[in-house]
Protein backbone atom coordinates (compact mmCIF):
# COMPACT_ATOMS: atom_id res chain seq x y z
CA UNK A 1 -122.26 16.18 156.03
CA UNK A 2 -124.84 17.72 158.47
CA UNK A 3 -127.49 15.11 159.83
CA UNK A 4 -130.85 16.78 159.70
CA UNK A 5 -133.04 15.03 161.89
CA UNK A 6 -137.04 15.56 161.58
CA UNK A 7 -137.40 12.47 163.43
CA UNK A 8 -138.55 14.54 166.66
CA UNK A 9 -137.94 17.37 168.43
CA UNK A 10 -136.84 15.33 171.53
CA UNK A 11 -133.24 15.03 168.89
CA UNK A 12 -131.94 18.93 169.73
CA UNK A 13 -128.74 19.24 171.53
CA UNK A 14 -127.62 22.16 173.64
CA UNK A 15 -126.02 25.15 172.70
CA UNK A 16 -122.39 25.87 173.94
CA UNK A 17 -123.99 29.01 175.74
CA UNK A 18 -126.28 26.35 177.46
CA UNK A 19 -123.47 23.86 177.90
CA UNK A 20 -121.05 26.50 179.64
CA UNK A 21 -124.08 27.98 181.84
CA UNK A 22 -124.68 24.09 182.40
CA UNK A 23 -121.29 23.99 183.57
CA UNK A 24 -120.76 26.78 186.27
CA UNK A 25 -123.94 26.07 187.73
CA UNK A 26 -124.64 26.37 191.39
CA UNK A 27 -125.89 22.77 193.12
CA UNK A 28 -126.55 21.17 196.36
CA UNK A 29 -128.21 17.96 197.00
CA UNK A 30 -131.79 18.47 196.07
CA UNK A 31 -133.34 15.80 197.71
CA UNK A 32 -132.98 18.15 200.77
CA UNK A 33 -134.03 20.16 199.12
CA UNK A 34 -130.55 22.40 198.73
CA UNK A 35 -129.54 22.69 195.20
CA UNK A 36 -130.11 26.20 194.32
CA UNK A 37 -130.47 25.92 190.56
CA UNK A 38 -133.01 23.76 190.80
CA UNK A 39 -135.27 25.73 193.45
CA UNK A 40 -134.74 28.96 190.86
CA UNK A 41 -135.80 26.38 188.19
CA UNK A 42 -138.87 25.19 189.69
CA UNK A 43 -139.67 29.05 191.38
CA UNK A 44 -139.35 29.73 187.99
CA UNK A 45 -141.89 27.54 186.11
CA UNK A 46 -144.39 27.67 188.58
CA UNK A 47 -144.55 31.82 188.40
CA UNK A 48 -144.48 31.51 184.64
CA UNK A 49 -147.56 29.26 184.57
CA UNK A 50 -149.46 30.85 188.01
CA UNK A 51 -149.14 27.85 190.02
CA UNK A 52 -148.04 27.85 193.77
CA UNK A 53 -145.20 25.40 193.36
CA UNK A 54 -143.54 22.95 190.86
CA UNK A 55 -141.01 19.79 191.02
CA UNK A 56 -138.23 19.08 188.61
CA UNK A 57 -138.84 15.47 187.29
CA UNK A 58 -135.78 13.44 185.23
CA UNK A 59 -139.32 13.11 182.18
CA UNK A 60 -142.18 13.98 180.96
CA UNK A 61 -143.15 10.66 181.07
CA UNK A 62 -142.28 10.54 185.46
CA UNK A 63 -143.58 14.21 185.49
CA UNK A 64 -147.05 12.90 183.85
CA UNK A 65 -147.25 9.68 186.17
CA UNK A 66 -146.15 11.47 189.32
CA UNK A 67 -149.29 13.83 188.90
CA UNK A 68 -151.74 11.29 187.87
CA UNK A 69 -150.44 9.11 190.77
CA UNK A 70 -150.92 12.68 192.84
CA UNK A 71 -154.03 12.67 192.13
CA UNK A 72 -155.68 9.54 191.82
CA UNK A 73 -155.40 6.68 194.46
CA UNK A 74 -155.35 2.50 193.78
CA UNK A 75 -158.72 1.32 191.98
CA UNK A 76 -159.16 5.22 190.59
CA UNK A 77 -159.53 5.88 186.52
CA UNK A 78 -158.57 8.62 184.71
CA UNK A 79 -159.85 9.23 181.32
CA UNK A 80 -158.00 9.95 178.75
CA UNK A 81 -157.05 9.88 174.57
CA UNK A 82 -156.61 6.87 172.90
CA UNK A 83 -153.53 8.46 170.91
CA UNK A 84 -152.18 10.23 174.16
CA UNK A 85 -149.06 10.46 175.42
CA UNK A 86 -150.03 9.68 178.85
CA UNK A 87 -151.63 6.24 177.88
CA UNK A 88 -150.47 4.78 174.54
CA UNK A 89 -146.39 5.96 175.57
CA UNK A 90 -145.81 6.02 178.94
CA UNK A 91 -145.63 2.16 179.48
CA UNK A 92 -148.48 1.74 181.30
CA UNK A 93 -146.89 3.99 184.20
CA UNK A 94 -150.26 4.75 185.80
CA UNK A 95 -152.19 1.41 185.52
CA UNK A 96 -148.70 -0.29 186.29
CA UNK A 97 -146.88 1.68 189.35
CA UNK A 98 -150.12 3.43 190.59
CA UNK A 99 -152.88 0.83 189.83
CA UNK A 100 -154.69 3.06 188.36
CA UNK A 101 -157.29 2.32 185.26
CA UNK A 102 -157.13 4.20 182.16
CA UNK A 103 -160.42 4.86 180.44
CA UNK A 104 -159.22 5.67 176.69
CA UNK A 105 -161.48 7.95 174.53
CA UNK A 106 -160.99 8.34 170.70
CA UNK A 107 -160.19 12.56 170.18
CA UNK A 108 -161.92 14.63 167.78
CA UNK A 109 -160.31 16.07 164.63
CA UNK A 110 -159.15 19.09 166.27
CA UNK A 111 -157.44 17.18 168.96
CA UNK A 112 -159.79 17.68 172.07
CA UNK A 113 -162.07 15.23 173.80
CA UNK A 114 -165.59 15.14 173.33
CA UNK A 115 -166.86 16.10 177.04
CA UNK A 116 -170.23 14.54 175.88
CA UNK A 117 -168.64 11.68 175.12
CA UNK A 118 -166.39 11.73 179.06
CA UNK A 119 -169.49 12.01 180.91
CA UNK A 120 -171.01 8.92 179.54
CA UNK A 121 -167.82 7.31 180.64
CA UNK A 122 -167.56 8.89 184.10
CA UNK A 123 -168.62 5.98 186.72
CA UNK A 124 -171.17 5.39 188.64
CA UNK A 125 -170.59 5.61 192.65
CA UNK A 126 -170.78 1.94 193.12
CA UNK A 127 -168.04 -0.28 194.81
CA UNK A 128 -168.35 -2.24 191.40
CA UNK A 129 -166.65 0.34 189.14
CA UNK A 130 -163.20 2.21 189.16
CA UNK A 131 -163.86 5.69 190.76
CA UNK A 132 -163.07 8.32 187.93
CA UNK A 133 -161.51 11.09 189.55
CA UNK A 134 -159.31 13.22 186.50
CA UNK A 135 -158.84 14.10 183.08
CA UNK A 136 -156.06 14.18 181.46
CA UNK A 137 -155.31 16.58 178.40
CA UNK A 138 -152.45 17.38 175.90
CA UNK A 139 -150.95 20.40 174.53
CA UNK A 140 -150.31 19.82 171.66
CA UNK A 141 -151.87 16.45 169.97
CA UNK A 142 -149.64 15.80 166.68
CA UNK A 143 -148.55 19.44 166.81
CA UNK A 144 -152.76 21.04 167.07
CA UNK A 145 -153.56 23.26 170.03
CA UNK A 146 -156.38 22.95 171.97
CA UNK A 147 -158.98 25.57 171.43
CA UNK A 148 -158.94 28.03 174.26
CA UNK A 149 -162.37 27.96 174.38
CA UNK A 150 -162.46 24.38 174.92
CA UNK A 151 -160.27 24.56 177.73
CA UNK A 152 -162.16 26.55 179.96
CA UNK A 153 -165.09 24.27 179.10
CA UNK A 154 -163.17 21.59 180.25
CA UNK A 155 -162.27 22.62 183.33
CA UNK A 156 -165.79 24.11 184.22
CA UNK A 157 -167.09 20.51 183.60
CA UNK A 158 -164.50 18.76 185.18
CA UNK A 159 -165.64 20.80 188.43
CA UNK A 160 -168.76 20.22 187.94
CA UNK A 161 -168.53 16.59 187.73
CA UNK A 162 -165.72 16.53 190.48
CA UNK A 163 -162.93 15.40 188.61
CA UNK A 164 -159.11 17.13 188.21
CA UNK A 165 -157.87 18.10 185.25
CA UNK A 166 -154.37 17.59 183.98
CA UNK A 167 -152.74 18.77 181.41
CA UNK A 168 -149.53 17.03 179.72
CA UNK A 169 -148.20 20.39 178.62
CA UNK A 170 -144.82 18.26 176.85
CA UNK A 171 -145.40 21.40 173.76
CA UNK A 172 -147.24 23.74 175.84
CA UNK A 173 -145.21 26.25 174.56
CA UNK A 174 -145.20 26.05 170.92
CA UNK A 175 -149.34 26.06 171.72
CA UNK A 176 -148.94 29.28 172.93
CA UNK A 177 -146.43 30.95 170.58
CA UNK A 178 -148.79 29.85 167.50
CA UNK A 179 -151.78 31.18 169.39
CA UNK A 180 -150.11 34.48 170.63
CA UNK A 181 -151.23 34.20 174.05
CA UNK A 182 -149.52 34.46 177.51
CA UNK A 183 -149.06 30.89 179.28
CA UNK A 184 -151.20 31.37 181.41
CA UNK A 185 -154.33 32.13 179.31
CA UNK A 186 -153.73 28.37 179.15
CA UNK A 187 -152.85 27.22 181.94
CA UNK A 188 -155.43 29.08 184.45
CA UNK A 189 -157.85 26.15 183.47
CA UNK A 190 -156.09 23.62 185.04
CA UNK A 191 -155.20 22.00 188.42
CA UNK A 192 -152.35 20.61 187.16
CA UNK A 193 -149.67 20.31 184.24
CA UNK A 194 -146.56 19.15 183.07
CA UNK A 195 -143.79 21.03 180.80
CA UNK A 196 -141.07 19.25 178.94
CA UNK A 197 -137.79 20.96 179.04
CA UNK A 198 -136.17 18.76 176.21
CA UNK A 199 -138.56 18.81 173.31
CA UNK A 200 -138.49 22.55 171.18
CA UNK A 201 -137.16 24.18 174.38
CA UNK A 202 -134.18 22.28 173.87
CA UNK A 203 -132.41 21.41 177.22
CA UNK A 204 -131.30 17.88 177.40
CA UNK A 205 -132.99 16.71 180.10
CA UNK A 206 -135.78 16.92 182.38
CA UNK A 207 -139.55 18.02 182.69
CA UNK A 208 -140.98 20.21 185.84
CA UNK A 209 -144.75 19.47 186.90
CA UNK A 210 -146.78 22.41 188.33
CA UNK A 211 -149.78 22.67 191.05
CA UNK A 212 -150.92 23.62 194.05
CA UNK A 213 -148.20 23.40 197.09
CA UNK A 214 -150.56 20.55 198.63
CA UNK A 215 -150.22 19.05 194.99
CA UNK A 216 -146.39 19.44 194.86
CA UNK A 217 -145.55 17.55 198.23
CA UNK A 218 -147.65 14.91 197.19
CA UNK A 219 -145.82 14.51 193.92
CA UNK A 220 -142.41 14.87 195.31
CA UNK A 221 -143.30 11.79 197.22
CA UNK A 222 -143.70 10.09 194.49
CA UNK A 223 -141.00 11.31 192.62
CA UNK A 224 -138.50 9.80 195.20
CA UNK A 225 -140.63 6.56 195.37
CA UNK A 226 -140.10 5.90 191.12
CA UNK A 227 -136.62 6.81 191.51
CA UNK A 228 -136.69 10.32 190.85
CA UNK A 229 -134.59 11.75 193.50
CA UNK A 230 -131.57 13.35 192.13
CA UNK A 231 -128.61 15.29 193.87
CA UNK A 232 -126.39 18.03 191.99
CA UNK A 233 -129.35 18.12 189.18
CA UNK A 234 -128.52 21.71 188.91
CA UNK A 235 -126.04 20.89 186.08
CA UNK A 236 -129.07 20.02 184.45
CA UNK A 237 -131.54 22.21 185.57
CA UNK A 238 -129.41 25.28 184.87
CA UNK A 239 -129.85 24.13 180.97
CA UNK A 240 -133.91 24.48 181.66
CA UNK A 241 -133.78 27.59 183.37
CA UNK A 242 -131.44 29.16 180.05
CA UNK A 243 -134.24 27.33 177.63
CA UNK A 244 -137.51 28.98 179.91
CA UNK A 245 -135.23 32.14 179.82
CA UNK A 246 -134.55 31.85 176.18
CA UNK A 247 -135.58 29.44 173.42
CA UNK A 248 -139.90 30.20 174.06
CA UNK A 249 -140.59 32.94 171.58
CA UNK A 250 -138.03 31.35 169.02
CA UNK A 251 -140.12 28.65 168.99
CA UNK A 252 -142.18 30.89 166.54
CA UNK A 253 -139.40 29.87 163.71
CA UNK A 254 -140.21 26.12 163.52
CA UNK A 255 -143.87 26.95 163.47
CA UNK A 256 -142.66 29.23 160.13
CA UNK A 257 -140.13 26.29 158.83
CA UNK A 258 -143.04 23.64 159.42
CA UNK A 259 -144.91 25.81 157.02
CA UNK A 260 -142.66 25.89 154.70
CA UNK A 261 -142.13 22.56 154.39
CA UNK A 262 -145.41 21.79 154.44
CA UNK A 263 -146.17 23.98 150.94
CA UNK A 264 -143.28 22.59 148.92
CA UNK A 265 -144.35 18.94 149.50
CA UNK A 266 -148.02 20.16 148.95
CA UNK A 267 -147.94 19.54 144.79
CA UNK A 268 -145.91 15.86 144.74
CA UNK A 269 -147.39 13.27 143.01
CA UNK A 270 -147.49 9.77 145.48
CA UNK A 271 -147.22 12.13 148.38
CA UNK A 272 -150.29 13.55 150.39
CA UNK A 273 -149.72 16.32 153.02
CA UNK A 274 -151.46 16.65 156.13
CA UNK A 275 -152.34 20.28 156.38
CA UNK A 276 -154.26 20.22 159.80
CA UNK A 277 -151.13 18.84 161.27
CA UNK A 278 -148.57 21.71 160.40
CA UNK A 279 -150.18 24.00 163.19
CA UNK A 280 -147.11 24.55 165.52
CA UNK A 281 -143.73 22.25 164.48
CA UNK A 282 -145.00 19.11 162.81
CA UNK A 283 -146.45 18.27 159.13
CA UNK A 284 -147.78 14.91 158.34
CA UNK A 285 -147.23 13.45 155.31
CA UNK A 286 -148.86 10.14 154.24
CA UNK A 287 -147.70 7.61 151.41
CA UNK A 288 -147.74 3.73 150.47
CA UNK A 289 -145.39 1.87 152.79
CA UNK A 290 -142.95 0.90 150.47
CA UNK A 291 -142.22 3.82 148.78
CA UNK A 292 -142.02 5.65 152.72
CA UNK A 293 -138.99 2.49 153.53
CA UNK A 294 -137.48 3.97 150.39
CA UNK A 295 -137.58 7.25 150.87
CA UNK A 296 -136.07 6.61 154.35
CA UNK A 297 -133.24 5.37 152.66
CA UNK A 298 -132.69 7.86 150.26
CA UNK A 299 -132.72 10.43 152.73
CA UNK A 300 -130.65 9.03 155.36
CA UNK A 301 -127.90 9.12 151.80
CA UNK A 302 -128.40 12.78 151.72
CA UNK A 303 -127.85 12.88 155.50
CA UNK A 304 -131.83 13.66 156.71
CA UNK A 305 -133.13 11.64 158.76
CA UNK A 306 -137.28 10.56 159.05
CA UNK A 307 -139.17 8.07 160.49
CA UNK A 308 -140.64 5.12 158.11
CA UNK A 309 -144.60 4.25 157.72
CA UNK A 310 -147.76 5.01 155.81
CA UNK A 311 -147.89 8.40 157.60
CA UNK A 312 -144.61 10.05 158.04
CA UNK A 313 -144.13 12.74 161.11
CA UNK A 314 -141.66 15.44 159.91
CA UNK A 315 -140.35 17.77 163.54
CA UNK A 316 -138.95 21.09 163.12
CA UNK A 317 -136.83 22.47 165.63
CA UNK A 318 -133.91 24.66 167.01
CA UNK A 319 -131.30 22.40 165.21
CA UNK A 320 -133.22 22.50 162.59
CA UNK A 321 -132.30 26.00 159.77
CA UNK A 322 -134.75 27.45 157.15
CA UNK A 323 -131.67 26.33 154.89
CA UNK A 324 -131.89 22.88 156.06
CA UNK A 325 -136.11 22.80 155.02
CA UNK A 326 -135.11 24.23 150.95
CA UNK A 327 -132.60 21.27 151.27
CA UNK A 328 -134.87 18.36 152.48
CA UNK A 329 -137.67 19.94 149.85
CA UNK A 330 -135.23 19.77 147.43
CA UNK A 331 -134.53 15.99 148.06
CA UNK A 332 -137.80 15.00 148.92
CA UNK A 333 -138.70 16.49 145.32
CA UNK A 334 -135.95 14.83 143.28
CA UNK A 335 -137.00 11.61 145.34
CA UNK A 336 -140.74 11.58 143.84
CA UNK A 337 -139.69 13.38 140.19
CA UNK A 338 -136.83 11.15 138.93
């Protein structure tokens, strides 16, 4: 029995044309700097997102806290979504390693931050507050893209107000496949951002964070300091340069399977679909927590796999077949109708 796994897109395994390009990969020792794969890897991302350089982290979680840490020093803030990735599940990376305070903010339906509300929560210069020096953004926020609008009104008040803005770009690509725009119609707004390699892009490993060369040196610092220094990581990052050269515009087919799925839960009885949230490769579905344990279980009988609660994330993705969505509807249909 295929497992179907909506669980996350984080679940995708490589190809066997990713696996054998994985396999004759060139490598060196990149902590000097010397593995060849990854240089082409990180030339790569930062050309594809118009930054001067960019630095192969093991995460998106180390890529995220090597650029706040970049850019903030001890006793700084950076503000930030309550529901972000950066501060609810990173562990605390930034307050912990880098001793630097998070200033959560609520976001707004459509996923962005009001800036009204950041500036009341910018400090004052006075020795007795944290000194806020960035913001920190996501692309996407349970699977809705930022506004491009938005963006560049972000960054034009984060220069205003002297602050950096960082973007945790972990689905920055499935934001701009569902908008139809160029990467960097995005990215241009920002002085920094991170890309995750093993989410719908579907290497198994790693994350790359982009910025100015200054930027970069500065993070790669840091990178070694949390433990982030690999050697022949060409093995891996020969698997992110196939999914960058590769798996982007295909990305376009869970944004269409997400859809479907969406409309044939849209009619059940006991089940209530999130329609805002099926913008790019997730739908959220909401029911009463029992009935979600036991629909867990009957899933994981048919082999489909979901996590349990009141409001259920479903994750489409390249393992993930327009056959396998009519099948899960199917179940999910007999589950509430019998």
């Amino acid at each position: 029995m295929k497992t179907i796994d909506l669980r996350s897109d984080t679940v995708t395994r490589p190809t066997e044309e990713m696996r054998e390009i994985m396999a004759r990969a060139e490598v060196g020792d990149d902590v000097y700097s010397e593995d060849p794969t990854v240089n082409r890897l990180e030339k790569c991302a930062a050309e594809m997102t118009g930054f001067e350089d960019a630095v192969f982290a093991t995460s998106g979680t180390q890529a995220n806290l090597i650029g706040i840490m970049s850019h903030c020093q001890r006793g700084d803030e950076y503000i930030v979504g309550q529901q972000a990735h950066t501060y609810k599940y990173e562990g605390g990376g930034a307050a912990v390693l880098g001793s630097i305070q998070p200033q959560p903010l609520e976001f707004e339906d459509d996923s962005t931050l009001d800036l009204n509300k950041v500036e009341e929560k910018i400090k004052a210069d006075d020795y007795h507050f944290a000194r806020t020096r960035l913001l920190c953004l996501e692309n996407t926020q349970n699977g809705k893209t930022l506004p491009l609008d938005y963006l560049q009104k972000a960054s034009n008040f984060t220069k205003r107000k002297n602050l950096k803005l960082h973007l945790d770009g972990a689905r920055l690509f499935n934001a701009v496949v569902m908008q139809g725009v160029a990467v960097t119609e995005v990215t241009q707004w920002f002085d920094s951002l991170s890309i995750c390699l093993s989410k719908g892009l579907g290497a198994p490993v790693g994350s790359l964070l982009c910025g100015t060369a200054e930027f970069i040196t500065e993070a790669r610092k840091w990178r070694k300091m949390v433990g982030g220094g690999m050697r022949q990581a060409g093995i891996v990052a020969a698997a992110g340069l196939y999914a960058l050269e590769n798996n982007i515009e295909r990305l376009a087919e869970d944004h269409k399977n997400v859809q479907i799925l969406a409309e044939g839960l849209s009619d059940l009885e006991g089940l209530t679909v999130q329609q805002a949230g099926a913008q790019t490769n997730m739908v959220f579905i909401s029911l009463e927590e029992d009935k979600a344990k036991q629909l867990t279980l009957f899933l994981r009988e048919k082999g489909i796999l979901i996590t349990p609660g009141k409001m259920i994330r479903l994750v489409t993705h390249l393992d993930i077949t327009a056959e396998d969505i009519v099948f899960v509807i199917k179940e999910i249909r007999h589950f509430f109708e019998n």
